[in-house]
Protein backbone atom coordinates (compact mmCIF):
# COMPACT_ATOMS: atom_id res chain seq x y z
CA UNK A 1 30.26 21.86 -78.69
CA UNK A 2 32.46 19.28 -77.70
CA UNK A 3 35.86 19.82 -75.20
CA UNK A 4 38.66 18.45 -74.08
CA UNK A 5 38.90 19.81 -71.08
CA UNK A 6 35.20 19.51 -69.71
CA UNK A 7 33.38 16.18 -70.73
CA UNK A 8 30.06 16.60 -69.53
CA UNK A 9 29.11 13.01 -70.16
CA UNK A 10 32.12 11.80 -68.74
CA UNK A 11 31.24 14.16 -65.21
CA UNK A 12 27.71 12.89 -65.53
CA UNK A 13 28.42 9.49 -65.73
CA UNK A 14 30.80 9.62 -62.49
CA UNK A 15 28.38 11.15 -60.08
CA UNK A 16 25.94 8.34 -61.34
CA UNK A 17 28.62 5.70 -60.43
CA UNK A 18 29.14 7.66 -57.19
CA UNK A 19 25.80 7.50 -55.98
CA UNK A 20 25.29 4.22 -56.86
CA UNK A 21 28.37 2.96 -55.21
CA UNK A 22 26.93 5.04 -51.91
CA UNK A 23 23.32 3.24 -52.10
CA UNK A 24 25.40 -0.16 -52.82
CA UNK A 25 27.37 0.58 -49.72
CA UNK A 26 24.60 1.61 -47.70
CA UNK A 27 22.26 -2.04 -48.68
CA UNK A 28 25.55 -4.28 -48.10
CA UNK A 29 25.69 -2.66 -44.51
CA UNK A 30 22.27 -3.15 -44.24
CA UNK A 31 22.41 -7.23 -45.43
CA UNK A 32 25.42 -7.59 -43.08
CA UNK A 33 24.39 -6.35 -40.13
CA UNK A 34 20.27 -6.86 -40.24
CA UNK A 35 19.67 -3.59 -39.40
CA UNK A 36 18.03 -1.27 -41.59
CA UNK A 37 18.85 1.86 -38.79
CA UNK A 38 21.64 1.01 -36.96
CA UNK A 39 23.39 4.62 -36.11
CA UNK A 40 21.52 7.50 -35.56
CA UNK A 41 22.68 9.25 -38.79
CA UNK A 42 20.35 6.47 -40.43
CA UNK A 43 17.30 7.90 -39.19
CA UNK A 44 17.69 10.30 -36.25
CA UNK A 45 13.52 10.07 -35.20
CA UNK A 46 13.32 6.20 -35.58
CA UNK A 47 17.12 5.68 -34.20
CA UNK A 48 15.67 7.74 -31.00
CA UNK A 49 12.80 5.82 -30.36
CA UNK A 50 14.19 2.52 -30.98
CA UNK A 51 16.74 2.97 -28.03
CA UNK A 52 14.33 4.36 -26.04
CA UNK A 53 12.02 0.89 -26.46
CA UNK A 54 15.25 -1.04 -26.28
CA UNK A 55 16.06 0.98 -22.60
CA UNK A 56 12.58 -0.70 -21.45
CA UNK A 57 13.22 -4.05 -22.57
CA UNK A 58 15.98 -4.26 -20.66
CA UNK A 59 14.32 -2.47 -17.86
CA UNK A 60 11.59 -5.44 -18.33
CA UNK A 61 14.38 -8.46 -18.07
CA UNK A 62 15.06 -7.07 -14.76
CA UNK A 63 11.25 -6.92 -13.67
CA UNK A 64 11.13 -10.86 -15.11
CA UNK A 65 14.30 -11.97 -12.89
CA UNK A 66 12.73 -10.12 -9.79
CA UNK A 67 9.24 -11.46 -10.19
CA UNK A 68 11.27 -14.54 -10.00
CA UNK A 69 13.18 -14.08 -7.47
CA UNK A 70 9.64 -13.46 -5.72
CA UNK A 71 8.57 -15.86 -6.75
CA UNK A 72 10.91 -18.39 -5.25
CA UNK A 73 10.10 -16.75 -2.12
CA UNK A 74 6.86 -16.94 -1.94
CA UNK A 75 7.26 -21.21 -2.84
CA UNK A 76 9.54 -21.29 0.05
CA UNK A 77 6.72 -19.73 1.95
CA UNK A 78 3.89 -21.64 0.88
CA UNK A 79 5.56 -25.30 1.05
CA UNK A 80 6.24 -24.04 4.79
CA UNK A 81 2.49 -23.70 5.47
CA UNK A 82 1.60 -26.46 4.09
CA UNK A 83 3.57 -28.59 6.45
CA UNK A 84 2.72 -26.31 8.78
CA UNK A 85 -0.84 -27.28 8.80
CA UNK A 86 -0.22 -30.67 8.41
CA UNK A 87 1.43 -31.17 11.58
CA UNK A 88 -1.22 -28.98 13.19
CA UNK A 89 -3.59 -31.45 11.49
CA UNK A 90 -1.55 -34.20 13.31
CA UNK A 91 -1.41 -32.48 16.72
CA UNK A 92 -5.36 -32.16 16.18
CA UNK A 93 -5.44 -36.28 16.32
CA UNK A 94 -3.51 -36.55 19.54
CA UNK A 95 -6.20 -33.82 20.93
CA UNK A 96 -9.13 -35.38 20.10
CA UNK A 97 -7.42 -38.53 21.90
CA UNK A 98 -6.80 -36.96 24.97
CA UNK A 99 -10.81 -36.03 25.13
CA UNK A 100 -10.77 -40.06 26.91
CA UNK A 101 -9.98 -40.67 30.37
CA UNK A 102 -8.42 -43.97 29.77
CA UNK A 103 -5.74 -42.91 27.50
CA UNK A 104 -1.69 -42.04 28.32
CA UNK A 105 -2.49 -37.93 28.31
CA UNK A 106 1.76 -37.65 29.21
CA UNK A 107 2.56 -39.68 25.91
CA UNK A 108 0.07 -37.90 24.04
CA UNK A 109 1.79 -34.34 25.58
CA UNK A 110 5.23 -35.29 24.32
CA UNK A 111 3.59 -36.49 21.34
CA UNK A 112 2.40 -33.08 20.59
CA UNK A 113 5.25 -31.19 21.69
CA UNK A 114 7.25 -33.11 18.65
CA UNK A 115 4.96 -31.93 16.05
CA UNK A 116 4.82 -27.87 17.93
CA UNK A 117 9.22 -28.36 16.93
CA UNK A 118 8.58 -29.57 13.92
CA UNK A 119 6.03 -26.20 13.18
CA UNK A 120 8.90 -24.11 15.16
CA UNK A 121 12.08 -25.09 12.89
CA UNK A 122 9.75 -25.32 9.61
CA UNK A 123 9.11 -21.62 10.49
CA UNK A 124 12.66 -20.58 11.25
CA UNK A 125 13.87 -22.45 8.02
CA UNK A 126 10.90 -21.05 6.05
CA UNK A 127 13.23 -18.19 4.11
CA UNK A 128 14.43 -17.72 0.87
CA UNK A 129 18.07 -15.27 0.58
CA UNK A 130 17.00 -14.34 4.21
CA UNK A 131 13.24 -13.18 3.68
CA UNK A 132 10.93 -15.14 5.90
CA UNK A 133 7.24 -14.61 5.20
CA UNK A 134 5.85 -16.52 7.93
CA UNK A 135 7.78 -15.56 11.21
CA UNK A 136 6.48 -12.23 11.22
CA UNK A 137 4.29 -9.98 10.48
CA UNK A 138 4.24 -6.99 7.28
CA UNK A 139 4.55 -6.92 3.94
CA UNK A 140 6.81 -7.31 0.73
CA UNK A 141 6.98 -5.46 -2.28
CA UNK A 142 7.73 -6.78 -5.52
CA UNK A 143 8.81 -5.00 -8.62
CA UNK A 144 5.61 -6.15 -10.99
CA UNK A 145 6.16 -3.59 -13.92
CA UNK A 146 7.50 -0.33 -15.14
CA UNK A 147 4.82 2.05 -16.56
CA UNK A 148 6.20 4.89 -19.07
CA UNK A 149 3.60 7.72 -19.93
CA UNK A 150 5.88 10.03 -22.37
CA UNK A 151 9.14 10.45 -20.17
CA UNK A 152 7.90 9.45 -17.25
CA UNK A 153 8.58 6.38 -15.58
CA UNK A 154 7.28 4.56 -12.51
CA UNK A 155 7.27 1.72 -11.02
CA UNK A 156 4.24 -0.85 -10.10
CA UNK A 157 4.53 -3.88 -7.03
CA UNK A 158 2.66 -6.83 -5.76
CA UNK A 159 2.51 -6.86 -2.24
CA UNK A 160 2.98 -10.11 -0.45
CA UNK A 161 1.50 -9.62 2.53
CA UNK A 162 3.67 -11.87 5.62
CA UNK A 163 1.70 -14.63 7.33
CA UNK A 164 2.82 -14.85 10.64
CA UNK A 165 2.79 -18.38 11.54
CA UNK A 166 5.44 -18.39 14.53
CA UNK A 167 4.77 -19.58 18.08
CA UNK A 168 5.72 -17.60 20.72
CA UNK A 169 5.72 -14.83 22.55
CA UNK A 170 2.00 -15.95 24.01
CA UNK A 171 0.61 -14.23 27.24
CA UNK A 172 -2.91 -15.77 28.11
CA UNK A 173 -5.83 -13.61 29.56
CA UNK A 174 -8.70 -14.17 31.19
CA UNK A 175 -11.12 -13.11 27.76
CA UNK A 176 -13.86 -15.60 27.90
CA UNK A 177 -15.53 -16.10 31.04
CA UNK A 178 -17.85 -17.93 30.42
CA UNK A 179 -20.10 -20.54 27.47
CA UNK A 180 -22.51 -23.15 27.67
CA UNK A 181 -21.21 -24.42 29.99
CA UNK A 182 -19.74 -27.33 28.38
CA UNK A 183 -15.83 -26.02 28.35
CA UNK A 184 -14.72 -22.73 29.73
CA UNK A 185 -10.75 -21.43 29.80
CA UNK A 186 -9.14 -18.29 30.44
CA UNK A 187 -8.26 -17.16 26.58
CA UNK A 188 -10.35 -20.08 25.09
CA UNK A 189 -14.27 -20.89 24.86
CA UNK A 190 -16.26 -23.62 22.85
CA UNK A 191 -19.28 -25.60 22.22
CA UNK A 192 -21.35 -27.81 20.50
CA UNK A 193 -24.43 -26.66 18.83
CA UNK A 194 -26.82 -29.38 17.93
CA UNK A 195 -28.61 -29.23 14.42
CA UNK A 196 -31.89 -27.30 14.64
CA UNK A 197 -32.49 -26.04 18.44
CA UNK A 198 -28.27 -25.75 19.49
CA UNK A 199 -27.64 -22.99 21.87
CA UNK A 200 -24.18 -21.21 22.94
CA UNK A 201 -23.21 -18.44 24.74
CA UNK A 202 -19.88 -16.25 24.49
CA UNK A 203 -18.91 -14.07 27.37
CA UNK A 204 -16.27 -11.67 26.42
CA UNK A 205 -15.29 -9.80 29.79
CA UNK A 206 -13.75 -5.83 30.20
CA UNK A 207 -10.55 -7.28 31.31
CA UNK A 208 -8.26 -5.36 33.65
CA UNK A 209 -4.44 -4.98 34.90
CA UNK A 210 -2.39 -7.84 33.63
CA UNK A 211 -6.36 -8.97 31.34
CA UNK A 212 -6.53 -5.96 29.81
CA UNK A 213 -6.70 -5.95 25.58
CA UNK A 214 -3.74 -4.02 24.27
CA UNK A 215 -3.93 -2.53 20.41
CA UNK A 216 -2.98 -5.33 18.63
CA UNK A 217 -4.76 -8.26 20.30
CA UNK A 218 -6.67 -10.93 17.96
CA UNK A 219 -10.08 -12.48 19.21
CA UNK A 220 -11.52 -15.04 16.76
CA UNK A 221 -14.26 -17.62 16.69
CA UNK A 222 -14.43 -20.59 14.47
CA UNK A 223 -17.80 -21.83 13.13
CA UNK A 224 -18.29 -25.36 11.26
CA UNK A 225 -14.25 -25.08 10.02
CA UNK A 226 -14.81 -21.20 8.99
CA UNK A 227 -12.74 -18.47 11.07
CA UNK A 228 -13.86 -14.69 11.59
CA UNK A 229 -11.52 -12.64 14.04
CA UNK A 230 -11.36 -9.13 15.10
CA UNK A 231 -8.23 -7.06 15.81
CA UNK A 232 -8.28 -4.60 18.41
CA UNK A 233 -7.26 -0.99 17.68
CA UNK A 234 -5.95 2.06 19.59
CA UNK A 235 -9.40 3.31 19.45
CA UNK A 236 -11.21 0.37 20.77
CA UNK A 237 -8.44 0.57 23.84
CA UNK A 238 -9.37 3.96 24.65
CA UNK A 239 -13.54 3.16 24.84
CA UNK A 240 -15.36 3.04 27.67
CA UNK A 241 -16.11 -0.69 27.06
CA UNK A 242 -13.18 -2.04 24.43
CA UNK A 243 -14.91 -5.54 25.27
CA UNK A 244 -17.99 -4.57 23.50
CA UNK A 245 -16.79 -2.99 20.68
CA UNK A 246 -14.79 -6.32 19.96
CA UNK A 247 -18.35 -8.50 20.28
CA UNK A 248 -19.83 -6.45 18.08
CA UNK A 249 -16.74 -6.14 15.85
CA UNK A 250 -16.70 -10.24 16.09
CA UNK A 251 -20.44 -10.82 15.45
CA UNK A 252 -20.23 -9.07 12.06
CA UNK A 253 -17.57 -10.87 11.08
CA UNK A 254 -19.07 -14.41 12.07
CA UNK A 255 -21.77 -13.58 10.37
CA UNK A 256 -20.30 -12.78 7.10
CA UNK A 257 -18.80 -16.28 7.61
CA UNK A 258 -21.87 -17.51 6.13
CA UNK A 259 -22.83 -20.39 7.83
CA UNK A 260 -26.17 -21.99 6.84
CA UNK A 261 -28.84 -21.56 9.98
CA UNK A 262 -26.80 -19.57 12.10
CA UNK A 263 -27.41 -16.60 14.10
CA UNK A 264 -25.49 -14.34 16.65
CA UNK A 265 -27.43 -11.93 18.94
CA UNK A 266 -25.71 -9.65 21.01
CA UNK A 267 -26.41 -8.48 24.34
CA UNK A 268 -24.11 -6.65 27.22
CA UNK A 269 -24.91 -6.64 30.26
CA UNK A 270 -23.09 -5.16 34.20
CA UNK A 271 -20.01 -4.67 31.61
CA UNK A 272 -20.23 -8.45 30.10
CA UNK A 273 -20.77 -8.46 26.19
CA UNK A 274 -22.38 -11.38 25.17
CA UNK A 275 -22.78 -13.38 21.98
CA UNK A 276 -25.56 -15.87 21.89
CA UNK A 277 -25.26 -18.36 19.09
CA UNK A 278 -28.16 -20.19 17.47
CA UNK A 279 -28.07 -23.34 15.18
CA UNK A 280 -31.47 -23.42 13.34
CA UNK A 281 -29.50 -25.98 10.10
CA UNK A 282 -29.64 -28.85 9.20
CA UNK A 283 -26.45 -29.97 10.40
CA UNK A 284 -23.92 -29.99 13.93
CA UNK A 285 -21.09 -28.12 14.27
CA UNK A 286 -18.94 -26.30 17.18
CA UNK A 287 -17.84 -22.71 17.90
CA UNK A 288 -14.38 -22.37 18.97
CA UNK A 289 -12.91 -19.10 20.27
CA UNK A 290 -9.36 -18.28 21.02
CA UNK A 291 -7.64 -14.92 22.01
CA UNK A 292 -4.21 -14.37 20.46
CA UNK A 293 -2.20 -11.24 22.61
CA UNK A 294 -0.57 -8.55 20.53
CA UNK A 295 3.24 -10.12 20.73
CA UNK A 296 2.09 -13.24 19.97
CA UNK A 297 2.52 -15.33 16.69
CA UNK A 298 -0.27 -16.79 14.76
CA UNK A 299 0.23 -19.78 16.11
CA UNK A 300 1.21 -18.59 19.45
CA UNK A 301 -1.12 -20.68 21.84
CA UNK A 302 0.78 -23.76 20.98
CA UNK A 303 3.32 -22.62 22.99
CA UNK A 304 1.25 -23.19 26.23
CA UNK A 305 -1.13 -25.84 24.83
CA UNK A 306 -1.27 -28.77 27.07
CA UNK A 307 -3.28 -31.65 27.18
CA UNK A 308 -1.89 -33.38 29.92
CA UNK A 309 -5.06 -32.84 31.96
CA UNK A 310 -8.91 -33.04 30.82
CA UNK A 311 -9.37 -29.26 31.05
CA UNK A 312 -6.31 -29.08 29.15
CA UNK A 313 -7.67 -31.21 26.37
CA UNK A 314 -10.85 -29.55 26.55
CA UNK A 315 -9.37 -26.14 26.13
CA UNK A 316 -7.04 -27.16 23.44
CA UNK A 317 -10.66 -28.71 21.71
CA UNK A 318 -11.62 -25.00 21.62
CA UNK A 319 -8.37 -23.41 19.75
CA UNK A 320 -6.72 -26.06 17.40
CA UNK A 321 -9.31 -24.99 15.05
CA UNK A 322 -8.57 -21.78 14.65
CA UNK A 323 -5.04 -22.68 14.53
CA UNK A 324 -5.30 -24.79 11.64
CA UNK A 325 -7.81 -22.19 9.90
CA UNK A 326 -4.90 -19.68 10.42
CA UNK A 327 -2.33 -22.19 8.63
CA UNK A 328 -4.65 -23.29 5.62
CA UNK A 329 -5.77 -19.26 4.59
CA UNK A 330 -1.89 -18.50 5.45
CA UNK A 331 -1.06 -21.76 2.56
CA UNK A 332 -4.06 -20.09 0.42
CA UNK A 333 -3.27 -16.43 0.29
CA UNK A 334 0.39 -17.13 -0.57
CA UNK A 335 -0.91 -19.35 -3.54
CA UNK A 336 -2.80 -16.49 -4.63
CA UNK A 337 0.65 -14.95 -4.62
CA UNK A 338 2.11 -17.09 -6.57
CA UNK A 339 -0.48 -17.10 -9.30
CA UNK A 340 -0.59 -13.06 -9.22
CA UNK A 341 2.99 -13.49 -10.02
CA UNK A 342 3.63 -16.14 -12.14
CA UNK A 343 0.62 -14.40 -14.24
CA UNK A 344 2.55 -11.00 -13.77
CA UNK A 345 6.22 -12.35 -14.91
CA UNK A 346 4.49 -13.95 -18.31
CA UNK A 347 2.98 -10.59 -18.97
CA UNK A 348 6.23 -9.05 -18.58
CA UNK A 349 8.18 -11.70 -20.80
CA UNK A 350 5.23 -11.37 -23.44
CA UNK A 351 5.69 -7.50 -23.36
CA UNK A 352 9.25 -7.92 -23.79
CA UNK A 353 8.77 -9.61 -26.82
CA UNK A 354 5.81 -7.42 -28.40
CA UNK A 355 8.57 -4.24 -27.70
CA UNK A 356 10.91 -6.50 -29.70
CA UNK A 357 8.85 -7.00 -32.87
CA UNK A 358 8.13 -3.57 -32.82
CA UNK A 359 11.59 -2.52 -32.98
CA UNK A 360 12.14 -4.84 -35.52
CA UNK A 361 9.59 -3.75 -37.77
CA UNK A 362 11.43 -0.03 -37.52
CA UNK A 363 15.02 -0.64 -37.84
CA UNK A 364 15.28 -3.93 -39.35
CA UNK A 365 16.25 -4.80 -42.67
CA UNK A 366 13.66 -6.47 -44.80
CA UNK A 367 16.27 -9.18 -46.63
CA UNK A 368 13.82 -9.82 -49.26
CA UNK A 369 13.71 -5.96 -50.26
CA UNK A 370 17.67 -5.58 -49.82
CA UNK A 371 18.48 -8.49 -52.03
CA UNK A 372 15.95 -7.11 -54.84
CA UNK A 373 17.87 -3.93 -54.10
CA UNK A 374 21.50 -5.36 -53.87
CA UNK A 375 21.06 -7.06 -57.02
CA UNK A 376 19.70 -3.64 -59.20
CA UNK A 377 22.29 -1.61 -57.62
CA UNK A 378 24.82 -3.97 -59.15
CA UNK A 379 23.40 -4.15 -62.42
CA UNK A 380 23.48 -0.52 -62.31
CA UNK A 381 27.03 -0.30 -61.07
CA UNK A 382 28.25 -2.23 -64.07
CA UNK A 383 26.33 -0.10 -66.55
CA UNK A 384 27.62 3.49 -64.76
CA UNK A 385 31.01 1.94 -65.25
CA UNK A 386 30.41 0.98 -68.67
CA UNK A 387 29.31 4.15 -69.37
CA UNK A 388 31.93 6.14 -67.66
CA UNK A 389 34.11 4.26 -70.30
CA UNK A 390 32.31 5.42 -73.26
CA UNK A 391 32.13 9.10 -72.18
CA UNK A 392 36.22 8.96 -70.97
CA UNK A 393 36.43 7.71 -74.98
CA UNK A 394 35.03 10.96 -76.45
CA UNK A 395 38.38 12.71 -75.89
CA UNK A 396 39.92 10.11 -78.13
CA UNK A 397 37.43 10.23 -80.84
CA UNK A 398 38.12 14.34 -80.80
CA UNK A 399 42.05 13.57 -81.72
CA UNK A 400 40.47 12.01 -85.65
CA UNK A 401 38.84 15.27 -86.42
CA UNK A 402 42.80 16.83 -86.51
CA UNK A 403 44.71 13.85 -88.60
């Protein structure tokens, strides 16, 4: 039956147009702005998790600048060591000079008390935005990650731990009290010990009054250029004998050292602890020890080291060693820092970009597929329209059937 007033193909042939105009709409958005889900009416699931991922990658940029920033830091830090040591390295020369009797021991003082300023301002000056890592002791955090496990989300570091190089604050005790025999001092001890049969003998003494170890004070020993030390504790305060629990806290970390043909017995005896050490290598080398008090810096005997006098020189012989060991693994640990995060900050930037491509693959538009699309949807559109016209002609063809 045909109508007038209801043209079936006529209706049909509009919603066709209709839809396609809606799909041709929706693909032109698409090709204009790239994004295949760019409101959440697109696709409320993928529209959800794609700002969730895009939250994070932001959240990552900020990790990248801070590792950075950290970064930065920690170069300031490390350069400062380095010249740190090198002037110790210097001030080591004008030591081993004033070992002579013939030689100017007052030039070779002043001498030496340039290079302990130039170690004092590189420390002060050692900061980056006001962080010093080398005038004190503690640690840093810095922001290394953010770890999401459903909707939780946390927060990982790297800790750069401070290496107090500063000089200061140094109160000497009598520690050692006696050696070989070859150089004795009141916080410093050394000796030679000759390839095969060397001998030396540490005497670490139960100090008292102003002598007495405090929680925080350092005894080390340096062995053929290798440094163990031992950090004293509440608990090894409150012993009976703190001075033997440091030996034996020091002999089992010179002996981890490593060194090839060395030995350290330990003996204590009428409240003496001593360490007996034996050469049985191939080769000579010296043992060093140095105390360092609790207030001090890790440097801190420079600020009473003298060689003005032989027994001067000779106990500065003993503790430069150590010094200089404290300065290189201080240089060394913060370029393990830097490498942790360097390493750390191209994760993060990599990451960044993975959580991009994955976004991209879920709301982005695939151009290839929208022109295909663009192009049939316009074909279409011209034959809706051209059919629309047909159907809207079947009312005229109706007004022959009455002439």
């Amino acid at each position: 039956m045909s109508s007038i007033l209801t043209n079936n193909s006529a209706m049909s042939a509009l919603q066709t147009l209709k839809s396609i105009h809606s799909n041709l709409d929706a693909v032109t958005s698409q090709v204009s702005s790239g994004k295949r889900v760019g409101e959440a009416k697109d696709n409320p699931a993928i529209w959800a998790v794609s700002k969730v991922i895009n939250t994070d990658i932001s959240a990552f940029k900020t990790v990248s600048d801070n590792l950075g920033f950290g970064l930065a830091t920690v170069g300031v830090a490390a350069n400062a060591s380095q010249i740190i040591a090198d002037n110790l390295g210097e001030i080591k020369n004008k030591i081993i000079a004033a070992q002579s009797n013939n030689v100017d021991r007052t030039k070779l003082q002043a001498d030496l008390a340039a290079y302990r300023d130039n170690i004092i301002n590189a420390v002060k000056g050692a900061q980056f935005n006001g962080l010093n890592l080398i005038s004190a002791a503690g640690g840093n955090n810095i922001l290394a990650s953010i770890d999401r496990n459903g909707a939780a989300v946390t927060s990982t570091f790297i800790t750069v731990t401070n290496q107090n190089l500063s000089v200061g604050n140094y109160t000497a005790k009598t520690v050692f009290t006696g050696s070989d025999g070859a150089s004795t001092g009141a916080d410093v001890a050394g000796f030679a010990l000759n390839r095969t049969t060397g001998t030396g003998v540490l005497v670490i003494a139960e100090g008292t009054g102003a002598n007495a170890f405090a929680a925080g004070d350092n005894v080390s020993v340096s062995v053929a250029g290798k440094t163990a030390s031992y950090t004293i504790t509440a608990a090894d305060v409150a012993a009976t004998n703190t001075n033997e629990v440091v030996a034996i806290g020091l002999k089992l970390a010179a002996e981890a050292l490593g060194v090839a043909g060395m030995t350290v017995d330990y003996e204590f005896v009428t409240s003496n602890a001593t360490l007996t050490f034996k050469n049985t290598g191939g080769v000579d080398y010296r043992v060093g020890a140095q105390f360092s008090n609790a207030g001090a810096g890790g440097l801190g005997a420079l600020a009473g080291m003298t060689i003005g006098t032989a027994a001067g020189a000779t106990a500065a012989l003993n503790s430069i060693e150590t010094l200089i060991n404290t300065a290189i693994t201080a240089s060394a640990n913060f370029a393990t820092a830097q490498l942790k995060i360097s390493t750390q900050q191209n994760f993060v930037n990599s990451l960044a970009d993975a959580m991009k491509t994955g976004i991209g693959t879920l709301v982005d538009t695939d151009m290839e597929e929208a022109s295909a699309r663009l192009q049939a949807l316009q074909v279409q559109q011209q034959l809706s329209t051209q059919a629309l016209s047909i159907a809207n002609q079947q009312s005229q063809s109706l007004l022959s059937l009455f002439r």
